[in-house]
Protein backbone atom coordinates (compact mmCIF):
# COMPACT_ATOMS: atom_id res chain seq x y z
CA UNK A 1 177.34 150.35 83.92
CA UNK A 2 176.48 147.04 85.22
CA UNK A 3 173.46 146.69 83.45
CA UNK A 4 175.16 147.65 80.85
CA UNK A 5 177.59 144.72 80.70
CA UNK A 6 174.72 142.10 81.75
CA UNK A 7 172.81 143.01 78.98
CA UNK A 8 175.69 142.57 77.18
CA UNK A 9 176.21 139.37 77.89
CA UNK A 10 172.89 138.14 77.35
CA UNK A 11 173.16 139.25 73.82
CA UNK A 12 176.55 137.65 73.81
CA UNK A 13 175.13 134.63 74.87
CA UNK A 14 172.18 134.33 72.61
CA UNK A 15 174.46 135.27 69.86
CA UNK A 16 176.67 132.24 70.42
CA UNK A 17 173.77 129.86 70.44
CA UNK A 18 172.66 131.24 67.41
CA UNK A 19 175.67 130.86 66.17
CA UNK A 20 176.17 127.13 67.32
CA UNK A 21 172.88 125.72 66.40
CA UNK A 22 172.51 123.04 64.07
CA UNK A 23 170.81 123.36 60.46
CA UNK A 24 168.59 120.92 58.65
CA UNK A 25 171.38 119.33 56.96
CA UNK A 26 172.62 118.23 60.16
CA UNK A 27 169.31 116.89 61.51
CA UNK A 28 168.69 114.74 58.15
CA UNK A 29 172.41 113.24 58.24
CA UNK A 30 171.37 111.93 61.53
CA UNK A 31 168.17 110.80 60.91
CA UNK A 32 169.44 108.85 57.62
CA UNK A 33 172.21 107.41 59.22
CA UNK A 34 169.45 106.10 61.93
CA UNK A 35 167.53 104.69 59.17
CA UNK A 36 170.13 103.51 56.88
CA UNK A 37 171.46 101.22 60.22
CA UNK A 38 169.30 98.67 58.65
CA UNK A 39 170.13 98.74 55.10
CA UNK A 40 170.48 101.29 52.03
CA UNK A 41 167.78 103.40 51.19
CA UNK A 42 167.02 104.46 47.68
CA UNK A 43 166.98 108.39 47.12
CA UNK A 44 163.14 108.61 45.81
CA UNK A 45 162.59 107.03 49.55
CA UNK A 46 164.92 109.62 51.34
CA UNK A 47 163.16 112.43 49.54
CA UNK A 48 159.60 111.35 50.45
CA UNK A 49 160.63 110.20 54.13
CA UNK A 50 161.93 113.90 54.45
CA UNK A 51 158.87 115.24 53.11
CA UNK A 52 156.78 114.28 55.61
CA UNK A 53 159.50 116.01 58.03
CA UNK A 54 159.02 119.21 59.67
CA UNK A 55 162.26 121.66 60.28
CA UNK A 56 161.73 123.98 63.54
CA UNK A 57 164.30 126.36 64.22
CA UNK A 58 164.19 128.09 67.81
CA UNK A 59 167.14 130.44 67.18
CA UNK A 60 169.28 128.76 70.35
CA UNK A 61 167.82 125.44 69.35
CA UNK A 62 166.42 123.52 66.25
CA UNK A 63 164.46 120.11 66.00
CA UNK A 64 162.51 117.70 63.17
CA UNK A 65 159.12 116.57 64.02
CA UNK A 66 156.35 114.67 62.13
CA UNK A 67 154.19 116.92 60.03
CA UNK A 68 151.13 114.64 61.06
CA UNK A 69 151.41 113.60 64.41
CA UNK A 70 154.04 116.77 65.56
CA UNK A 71 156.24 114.35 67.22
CA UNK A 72 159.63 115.66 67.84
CA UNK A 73 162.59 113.21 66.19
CA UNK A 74 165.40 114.89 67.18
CA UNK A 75 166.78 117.88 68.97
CA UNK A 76 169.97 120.26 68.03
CA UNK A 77 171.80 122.22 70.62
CA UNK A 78 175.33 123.44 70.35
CA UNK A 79 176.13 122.04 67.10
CA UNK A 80 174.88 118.53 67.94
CA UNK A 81 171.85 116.55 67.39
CA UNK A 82 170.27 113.74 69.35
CA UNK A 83 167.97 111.70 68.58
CA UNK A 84 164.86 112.35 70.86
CA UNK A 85 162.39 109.53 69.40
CA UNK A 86 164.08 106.09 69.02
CA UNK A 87 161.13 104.33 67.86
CA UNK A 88 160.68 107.15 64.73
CA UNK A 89 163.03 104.99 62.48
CA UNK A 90 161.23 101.33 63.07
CA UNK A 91 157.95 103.39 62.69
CA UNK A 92 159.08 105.01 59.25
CA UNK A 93 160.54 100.99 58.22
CA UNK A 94 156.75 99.73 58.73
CA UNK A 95 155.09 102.43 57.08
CA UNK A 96 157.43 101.97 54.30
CA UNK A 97 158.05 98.09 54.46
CA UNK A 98 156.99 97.59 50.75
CA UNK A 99 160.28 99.66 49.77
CA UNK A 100 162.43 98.25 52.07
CA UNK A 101 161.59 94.72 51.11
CA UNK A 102 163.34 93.77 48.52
């Protein structure tokens, strides 16, 4: 019987974390509020900054990493999102100065 309600719980458990963990929409809101600190950016930009974004999804976690280096940006756990990599936004401003510039 006690093995019983352990098990239970573990399912319980993983449940809930499934349950609580953030999706991609979250993850981008973050990472364009992060990069919109600086100034607007135009929606052809968004959509090929995002491209070269990576969605991972753990099932009790999720995160965004580069699709070229693999470098995790940020990390979801219980419906929030932190950012993991601070210097991902300046990085992503340089490699895309020429549309920032105005």
């Amino acid at each position: 019987m006690i093995k019983k309600i352990v098990f239970l719980a573990i399912v319980a458990g993983i449940v809930y974390l499934n349950y609580t963990n953030p999706k991609q929409a979250d993850h981008e809101a973050l990472l364009l509020a992060e990069l919109q600190s600086s100034g607007a950016i135009p929606v052809e930009l968004q959509e090929k900054i995002f491209r070269d974004i990576d969605f991972s999804n753990f099932l009790v976690c999720s995160a965004m990493k580069t699709s070229e280096e693999s470098k995790m940006i940020s990390l979801g756990y219980l419906k929030n999102v932190k950012m993991v990599n601070t210097s991902w936004a300046e990085d992503v401003r340089k490699k895309y100065q020429v549309y920032f510039s105005y």
